[in-house]
N, C-alpha and C. Protein backbone atom coordinates (compact mmCIF):
# COMPACT_ATOMS: atom_id res chain seq x y z
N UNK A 1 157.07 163.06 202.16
CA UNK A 1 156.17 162.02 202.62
C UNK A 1 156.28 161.95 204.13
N UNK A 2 155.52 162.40 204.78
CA UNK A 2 154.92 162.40 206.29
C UNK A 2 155.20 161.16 207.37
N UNK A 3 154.80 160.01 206.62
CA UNK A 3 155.03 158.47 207.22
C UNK A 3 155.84 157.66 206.37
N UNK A 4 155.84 156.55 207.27
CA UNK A 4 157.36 155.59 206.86
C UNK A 4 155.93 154.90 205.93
N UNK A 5 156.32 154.21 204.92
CA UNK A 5 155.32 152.97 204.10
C UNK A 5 157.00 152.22 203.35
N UNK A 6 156.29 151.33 203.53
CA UNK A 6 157.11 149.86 202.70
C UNK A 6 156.49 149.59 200.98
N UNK A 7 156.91 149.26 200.40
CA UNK A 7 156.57 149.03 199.20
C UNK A 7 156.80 147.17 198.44
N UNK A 8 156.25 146.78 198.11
CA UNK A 8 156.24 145.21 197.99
C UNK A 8 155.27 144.61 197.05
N UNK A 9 155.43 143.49 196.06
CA UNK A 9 154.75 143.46 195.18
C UNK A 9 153.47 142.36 195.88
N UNK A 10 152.00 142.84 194.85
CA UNK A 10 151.41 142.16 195.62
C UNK A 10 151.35 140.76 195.53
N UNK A 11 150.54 140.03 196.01
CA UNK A 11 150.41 138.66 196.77
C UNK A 11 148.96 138.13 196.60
N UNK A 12 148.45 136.41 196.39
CA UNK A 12 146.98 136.75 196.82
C UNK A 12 146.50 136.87 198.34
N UNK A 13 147.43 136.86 199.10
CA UNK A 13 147.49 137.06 200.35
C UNK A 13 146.28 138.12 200.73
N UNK A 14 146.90 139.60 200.28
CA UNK A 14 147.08 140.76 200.28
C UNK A 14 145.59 141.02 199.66
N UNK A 15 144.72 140.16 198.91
CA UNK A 15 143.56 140.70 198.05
C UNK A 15 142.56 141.25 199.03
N UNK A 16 141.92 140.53 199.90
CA UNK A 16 141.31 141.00 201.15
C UNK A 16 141.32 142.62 201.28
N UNK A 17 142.65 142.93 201.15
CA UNK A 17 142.68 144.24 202.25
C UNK A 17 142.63 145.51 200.92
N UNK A 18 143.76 145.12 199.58
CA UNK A 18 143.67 145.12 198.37
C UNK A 18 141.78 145.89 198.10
N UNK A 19 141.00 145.04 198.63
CA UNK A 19 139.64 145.35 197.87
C UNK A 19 138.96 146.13 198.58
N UNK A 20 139.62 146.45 199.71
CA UNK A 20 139.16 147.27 200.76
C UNK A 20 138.88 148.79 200.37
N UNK A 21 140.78 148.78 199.85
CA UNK A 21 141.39 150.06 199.25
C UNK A 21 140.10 150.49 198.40
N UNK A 22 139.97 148.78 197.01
CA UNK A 22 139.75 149.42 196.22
C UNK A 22 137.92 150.04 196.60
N UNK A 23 137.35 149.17 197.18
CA UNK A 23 135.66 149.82 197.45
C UNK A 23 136.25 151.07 198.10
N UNK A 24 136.99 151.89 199.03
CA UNK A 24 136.85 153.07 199.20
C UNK A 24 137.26 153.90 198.46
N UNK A 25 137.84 153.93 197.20
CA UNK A 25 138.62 154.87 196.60
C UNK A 25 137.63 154.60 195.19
N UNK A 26 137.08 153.72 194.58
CA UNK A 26 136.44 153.80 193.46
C UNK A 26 134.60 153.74 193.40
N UNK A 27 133.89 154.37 192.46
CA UNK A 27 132.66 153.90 192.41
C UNK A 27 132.05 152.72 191.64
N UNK A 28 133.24 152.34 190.66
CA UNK A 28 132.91 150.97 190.21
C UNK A 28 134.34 150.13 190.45
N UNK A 29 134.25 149.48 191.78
CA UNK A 29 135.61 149.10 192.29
C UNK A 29 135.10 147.64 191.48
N UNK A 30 136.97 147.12 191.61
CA UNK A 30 136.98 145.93 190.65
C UNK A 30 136.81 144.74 192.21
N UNK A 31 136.36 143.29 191.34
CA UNK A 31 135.63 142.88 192.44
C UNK A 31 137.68 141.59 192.78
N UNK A 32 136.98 140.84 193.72
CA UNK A 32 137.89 140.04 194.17
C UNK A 32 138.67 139.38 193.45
N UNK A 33 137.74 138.75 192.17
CA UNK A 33 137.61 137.49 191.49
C UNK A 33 138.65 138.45 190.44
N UNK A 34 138.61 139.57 190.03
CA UNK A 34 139.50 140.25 189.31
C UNK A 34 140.80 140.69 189.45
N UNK A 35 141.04 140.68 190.68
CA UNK A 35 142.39 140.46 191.70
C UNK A 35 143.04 139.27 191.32
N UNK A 36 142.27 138.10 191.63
CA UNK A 36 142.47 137.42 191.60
C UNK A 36 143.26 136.73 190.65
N UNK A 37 142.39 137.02 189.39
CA UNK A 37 142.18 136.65 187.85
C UNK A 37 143.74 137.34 187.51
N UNK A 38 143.95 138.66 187.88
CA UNK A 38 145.16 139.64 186.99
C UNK A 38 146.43 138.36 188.09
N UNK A 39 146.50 138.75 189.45
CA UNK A 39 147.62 137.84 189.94
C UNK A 39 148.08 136.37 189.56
N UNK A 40 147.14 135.65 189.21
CA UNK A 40 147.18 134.40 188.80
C UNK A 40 147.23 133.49 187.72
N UNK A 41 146.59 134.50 186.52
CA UNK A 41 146.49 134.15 185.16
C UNK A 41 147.13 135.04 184.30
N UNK A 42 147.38 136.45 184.33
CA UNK A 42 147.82 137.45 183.66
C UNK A 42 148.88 137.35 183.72
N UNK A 43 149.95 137.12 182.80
CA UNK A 43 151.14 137.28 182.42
C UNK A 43 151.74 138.24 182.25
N UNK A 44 150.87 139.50 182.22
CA UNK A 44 151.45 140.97 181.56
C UNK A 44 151.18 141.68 183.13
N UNK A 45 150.71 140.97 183.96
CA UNK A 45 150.36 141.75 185.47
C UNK A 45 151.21 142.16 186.40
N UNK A 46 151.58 143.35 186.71
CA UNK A 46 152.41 143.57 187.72
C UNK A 46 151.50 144.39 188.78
N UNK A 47 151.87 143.81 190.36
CA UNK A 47 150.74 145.17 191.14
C UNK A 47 151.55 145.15 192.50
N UNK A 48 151.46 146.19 192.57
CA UNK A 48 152.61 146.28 194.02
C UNK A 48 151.34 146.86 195.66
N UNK A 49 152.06 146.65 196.38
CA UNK A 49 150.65 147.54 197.41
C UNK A 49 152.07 148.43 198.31
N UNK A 50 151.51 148.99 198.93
CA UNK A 50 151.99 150.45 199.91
C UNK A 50 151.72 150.03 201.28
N UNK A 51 152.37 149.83 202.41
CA UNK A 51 152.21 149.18 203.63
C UNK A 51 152.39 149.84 204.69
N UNK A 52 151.76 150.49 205.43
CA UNK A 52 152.10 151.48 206.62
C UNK A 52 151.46 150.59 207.54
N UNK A 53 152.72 150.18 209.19
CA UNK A 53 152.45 149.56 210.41
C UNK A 53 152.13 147.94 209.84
N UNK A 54 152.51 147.20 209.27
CA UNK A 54 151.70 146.44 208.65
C UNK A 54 150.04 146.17 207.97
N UNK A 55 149.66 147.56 208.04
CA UNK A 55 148.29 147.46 206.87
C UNK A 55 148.84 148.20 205.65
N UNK A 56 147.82 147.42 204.37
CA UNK A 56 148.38 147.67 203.06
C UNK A 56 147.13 148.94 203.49
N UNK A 57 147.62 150.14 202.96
CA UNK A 57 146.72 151.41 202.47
C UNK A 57 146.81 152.05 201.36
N UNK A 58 147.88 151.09 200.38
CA UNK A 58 147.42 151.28 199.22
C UNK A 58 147.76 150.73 197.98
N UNK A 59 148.08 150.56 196.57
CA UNK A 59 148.07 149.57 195.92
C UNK A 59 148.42 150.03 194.48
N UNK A 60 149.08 149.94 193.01
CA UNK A 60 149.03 150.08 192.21
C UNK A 60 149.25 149.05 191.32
N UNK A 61 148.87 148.83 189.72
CA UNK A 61 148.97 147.86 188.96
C UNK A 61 149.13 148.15 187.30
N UNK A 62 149.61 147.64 187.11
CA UNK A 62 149.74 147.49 185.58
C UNK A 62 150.21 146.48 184.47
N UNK A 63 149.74 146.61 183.25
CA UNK A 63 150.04 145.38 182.78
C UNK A 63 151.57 145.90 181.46
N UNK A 64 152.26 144.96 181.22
CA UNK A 64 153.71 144.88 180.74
C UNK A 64 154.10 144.51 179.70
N UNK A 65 153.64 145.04 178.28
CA UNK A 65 153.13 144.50 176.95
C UNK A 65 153.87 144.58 176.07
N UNK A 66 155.34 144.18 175.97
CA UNK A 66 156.39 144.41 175.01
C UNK A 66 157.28 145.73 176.02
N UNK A 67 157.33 146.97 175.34
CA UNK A 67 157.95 147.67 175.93
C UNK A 67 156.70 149.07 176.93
N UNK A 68 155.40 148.46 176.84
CA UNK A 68 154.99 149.58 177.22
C UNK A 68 153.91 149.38 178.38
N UNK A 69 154.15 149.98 179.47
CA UNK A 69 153.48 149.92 180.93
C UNK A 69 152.06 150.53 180.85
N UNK A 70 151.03 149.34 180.83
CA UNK A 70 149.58 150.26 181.07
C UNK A 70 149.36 150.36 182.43
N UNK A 71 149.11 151.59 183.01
CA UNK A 71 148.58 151.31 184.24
C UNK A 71 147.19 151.21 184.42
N UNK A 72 147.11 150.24 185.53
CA UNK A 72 145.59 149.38 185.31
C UNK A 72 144.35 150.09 186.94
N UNK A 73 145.46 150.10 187.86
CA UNK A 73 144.81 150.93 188.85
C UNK A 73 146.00 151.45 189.87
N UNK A 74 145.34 152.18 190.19
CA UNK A 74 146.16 153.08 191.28
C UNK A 74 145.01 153.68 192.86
N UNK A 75 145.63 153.45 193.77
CA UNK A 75 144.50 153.89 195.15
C UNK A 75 145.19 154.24 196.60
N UNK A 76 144.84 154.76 197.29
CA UNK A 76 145.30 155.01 198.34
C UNK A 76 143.85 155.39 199.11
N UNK A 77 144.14 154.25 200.51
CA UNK A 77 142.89 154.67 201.09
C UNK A 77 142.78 156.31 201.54
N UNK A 78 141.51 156.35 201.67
CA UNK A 78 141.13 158.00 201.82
C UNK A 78 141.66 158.82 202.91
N UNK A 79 141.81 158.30 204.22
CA UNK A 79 142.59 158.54 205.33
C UNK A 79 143.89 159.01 204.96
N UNK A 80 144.63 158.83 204.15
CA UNK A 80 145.96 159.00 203.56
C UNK A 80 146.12 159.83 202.55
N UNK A 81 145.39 159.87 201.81
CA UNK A 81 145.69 161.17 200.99
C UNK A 81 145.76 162.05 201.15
N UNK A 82 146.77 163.16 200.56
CA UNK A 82 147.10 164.68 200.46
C UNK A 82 148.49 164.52 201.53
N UNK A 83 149.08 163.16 201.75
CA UNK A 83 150.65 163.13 202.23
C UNK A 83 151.54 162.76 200.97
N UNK A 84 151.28 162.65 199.66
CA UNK A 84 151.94 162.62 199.13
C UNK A 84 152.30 160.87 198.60
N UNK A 85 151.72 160.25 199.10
CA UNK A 85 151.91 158.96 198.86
C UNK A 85 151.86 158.45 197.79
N UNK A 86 150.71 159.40 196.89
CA UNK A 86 150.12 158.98 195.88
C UNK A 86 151.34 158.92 195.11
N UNK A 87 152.27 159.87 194.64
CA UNK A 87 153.24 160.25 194.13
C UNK A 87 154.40 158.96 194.01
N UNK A 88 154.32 158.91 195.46
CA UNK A 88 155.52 157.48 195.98
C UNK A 88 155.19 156.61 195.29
N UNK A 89 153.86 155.92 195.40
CA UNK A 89 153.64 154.65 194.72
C UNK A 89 153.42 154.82 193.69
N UNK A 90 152.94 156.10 192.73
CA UNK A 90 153.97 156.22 191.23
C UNK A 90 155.09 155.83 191.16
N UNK A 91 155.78 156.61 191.26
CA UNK A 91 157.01 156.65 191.37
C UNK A 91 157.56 155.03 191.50
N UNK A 92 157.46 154.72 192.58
CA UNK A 92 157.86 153.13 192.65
C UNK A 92 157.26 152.23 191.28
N UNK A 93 155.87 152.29 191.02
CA UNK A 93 155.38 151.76 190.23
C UNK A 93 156.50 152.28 188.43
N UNK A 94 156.77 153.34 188.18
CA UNK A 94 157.41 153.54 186.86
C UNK A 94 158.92 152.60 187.32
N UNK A 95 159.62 153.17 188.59
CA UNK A 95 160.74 152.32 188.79
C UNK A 95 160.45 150.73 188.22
N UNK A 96 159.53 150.69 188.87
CA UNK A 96 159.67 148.60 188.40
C UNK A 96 159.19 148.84 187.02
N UNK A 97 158.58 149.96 186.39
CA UNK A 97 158.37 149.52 184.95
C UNK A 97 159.68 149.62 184.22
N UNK A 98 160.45 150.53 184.72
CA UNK A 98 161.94 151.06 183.67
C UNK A 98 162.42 149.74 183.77
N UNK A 99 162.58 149.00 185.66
CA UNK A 99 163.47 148.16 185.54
C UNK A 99 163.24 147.03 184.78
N UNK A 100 161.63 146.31 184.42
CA UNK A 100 161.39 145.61 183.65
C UNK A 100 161.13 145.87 182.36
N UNK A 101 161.44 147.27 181.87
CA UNK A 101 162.36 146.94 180.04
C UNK A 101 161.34 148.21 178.93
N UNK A 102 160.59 148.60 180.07
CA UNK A 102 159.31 149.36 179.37
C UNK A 102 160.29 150.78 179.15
N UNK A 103 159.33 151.40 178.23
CA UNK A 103 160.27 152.41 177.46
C UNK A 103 158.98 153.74 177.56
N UNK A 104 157.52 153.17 177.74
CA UNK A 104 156.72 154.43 177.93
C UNK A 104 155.52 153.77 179.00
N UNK A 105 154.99 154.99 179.83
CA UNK A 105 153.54 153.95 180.57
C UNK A 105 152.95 155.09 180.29
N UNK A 106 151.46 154.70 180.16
CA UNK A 106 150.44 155.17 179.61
C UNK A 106 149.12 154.75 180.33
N UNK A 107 147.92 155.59 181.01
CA UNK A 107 146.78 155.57 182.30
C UNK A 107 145.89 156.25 181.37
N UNK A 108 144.49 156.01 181.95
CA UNK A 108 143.52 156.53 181.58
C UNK A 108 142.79 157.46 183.47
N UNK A 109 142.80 158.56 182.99
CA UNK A 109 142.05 159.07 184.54
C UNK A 109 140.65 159.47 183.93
N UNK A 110 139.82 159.73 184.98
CA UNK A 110 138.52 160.26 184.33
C UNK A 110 138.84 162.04 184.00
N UNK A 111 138.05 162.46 183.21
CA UNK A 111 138.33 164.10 182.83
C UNK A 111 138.54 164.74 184.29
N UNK A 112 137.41 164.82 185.28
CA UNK A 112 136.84 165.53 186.36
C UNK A 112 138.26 165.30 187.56
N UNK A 113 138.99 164.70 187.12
CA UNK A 113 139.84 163.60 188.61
C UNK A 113 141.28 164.92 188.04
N UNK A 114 141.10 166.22 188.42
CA UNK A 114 141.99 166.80 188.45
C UNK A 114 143.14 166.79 189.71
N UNK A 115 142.84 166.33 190.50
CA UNK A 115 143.67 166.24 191.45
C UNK A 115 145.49 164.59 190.96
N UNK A 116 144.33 164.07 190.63
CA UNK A 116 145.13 162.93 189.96
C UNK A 116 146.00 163.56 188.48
N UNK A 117 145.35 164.50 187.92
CA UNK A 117 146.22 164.72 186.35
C UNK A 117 147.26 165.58 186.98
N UNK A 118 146.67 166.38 187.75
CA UNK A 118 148.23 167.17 188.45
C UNK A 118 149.19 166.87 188.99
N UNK A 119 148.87 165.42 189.73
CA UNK A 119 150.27 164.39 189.91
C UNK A 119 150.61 163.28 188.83
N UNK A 120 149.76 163.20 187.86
CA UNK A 120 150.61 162.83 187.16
C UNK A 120 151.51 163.51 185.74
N UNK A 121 150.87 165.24 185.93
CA UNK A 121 151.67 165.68 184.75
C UNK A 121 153.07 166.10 185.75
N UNK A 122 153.09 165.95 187.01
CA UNK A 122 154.11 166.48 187.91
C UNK A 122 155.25 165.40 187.54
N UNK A 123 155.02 163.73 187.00
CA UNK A 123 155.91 162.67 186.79
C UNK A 123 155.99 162.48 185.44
N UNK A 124 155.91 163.85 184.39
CA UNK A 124 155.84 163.81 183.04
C UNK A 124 155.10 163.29 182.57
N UNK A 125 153.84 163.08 182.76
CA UNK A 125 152.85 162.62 181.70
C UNK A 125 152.13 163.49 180.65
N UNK A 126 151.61 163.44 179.80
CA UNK A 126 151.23 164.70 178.87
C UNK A 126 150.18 163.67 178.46
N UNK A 127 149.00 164.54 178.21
CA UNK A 127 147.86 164.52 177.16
C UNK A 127 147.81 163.79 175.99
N UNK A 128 147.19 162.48 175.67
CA UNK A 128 147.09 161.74 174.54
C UNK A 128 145.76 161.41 174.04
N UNK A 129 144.72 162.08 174.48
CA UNK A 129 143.57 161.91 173.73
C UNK A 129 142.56 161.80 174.77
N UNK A 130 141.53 161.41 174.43
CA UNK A 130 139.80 161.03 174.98
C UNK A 130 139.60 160.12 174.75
N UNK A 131 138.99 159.21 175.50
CA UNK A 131 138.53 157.86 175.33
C UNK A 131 136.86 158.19 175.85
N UNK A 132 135.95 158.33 174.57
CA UNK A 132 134.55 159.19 175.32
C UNK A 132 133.79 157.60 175.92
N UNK A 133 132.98 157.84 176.82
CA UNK A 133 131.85 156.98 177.63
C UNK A 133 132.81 155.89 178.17
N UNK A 134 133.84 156.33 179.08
CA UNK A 134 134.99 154.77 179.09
C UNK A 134 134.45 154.25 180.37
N UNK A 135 134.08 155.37 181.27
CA UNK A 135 133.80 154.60 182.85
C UNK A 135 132.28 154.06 182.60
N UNK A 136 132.22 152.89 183.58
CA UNK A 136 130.87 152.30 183.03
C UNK A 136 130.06 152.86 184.14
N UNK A 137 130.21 153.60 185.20
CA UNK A 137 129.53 154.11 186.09
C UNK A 137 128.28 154.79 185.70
N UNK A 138 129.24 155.85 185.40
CA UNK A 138 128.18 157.09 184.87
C UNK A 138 128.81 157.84 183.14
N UNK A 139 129.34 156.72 182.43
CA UNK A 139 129.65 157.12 181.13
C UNK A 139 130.83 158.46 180.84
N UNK A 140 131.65 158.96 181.86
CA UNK A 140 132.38 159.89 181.96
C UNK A 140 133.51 159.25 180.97
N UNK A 141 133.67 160.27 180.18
CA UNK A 141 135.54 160.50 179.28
C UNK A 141 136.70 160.03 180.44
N UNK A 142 137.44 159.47 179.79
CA UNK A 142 138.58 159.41 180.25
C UNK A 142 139.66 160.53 179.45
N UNK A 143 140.52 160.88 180.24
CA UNK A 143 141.66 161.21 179.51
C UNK A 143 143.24 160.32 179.44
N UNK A 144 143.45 160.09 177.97
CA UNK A 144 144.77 159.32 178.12
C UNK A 144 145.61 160.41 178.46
N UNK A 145 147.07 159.73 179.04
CA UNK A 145 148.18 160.50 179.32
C UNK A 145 149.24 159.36 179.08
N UNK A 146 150.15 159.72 178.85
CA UNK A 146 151.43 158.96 178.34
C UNK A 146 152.72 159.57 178.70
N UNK A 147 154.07 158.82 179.36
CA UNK A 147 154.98 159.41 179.64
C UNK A 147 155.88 158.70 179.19
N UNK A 148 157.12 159.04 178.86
CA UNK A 148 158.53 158.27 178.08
C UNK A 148 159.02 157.75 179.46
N UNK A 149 159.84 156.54 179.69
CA UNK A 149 159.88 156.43 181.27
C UNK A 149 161.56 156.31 180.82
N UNK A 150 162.06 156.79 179.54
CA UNK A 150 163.73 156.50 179.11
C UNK A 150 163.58 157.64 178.59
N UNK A 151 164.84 158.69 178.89
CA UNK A 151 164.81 159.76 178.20
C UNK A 151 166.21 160.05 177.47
């Protein structure tokens, strides 16, 4: 990893910059009020952001359902990718799942988002099925992936 980044869970502080990430990195980015909604009301919500110089540039989340970590989003603004970051804030993100009791986490990527399945079969994830018409964009498959985070 190229640059120093801090890691810290998020805040509603943090949503502002949070939605920034997310309009540049998604085509159906989630809106404010959904930030909002997971930090404040969701019980199963965990979301951390990625902090370089003091700007957040990037962000991950998931929800915490007995023993098993869904991840809900993951982003790094575009300026930053291909240093490896993406990886880090995995990585951090399974750490806080092991440490809070989870035993497997499990993501949906779209089929086409090969750049993303190659970092995450790099943190043991493997192939668990199709979820057909899941993105509401343009109706694209998802692929599940699932990893044991206790071995």
């Amino acid at each position: 990893m190229g640059i120093d980044v801090q890691f810290r869970p998020m805040t509603i502080h943090d949503i502002d910059e949070v939605v920034q990430v997310e309009r540049a990195s998604f085509t159906a980015p989630w809106s404010r009020e959904s930030f909002y909604h997971e930090l404040m009301y969701n019980r199963y919500a965990l979301y951390i952001v990625m902090v370089h110089r003091g700007r957040i540039i990037g962000y991950a989340g998931m929800w915490l359902v007995i023993d098993e970590a869904h991840v809900t989003n993951v982003a790094i603004l575009p300026e930053f990718r291909g240093q490896k970051l993406g990886e880090a804030l995995m990585r951090c993100l399974m750490d806080l799942a092991r440490r809070q009791g989870a035993v497997t986490m499990t993501l949906e990527v779209r089929v086409s988002n090969h750049v993303a399945q190659s970092l995450y079969r790099k943190l043991g994830f493997r192939n668990g099925g199709i979820r057909k018409r899941y993105y509401p964009d343009n109706f694209e498959d998802a692929l599940v992936m699932w990893v044991k985070l206790h071995e």
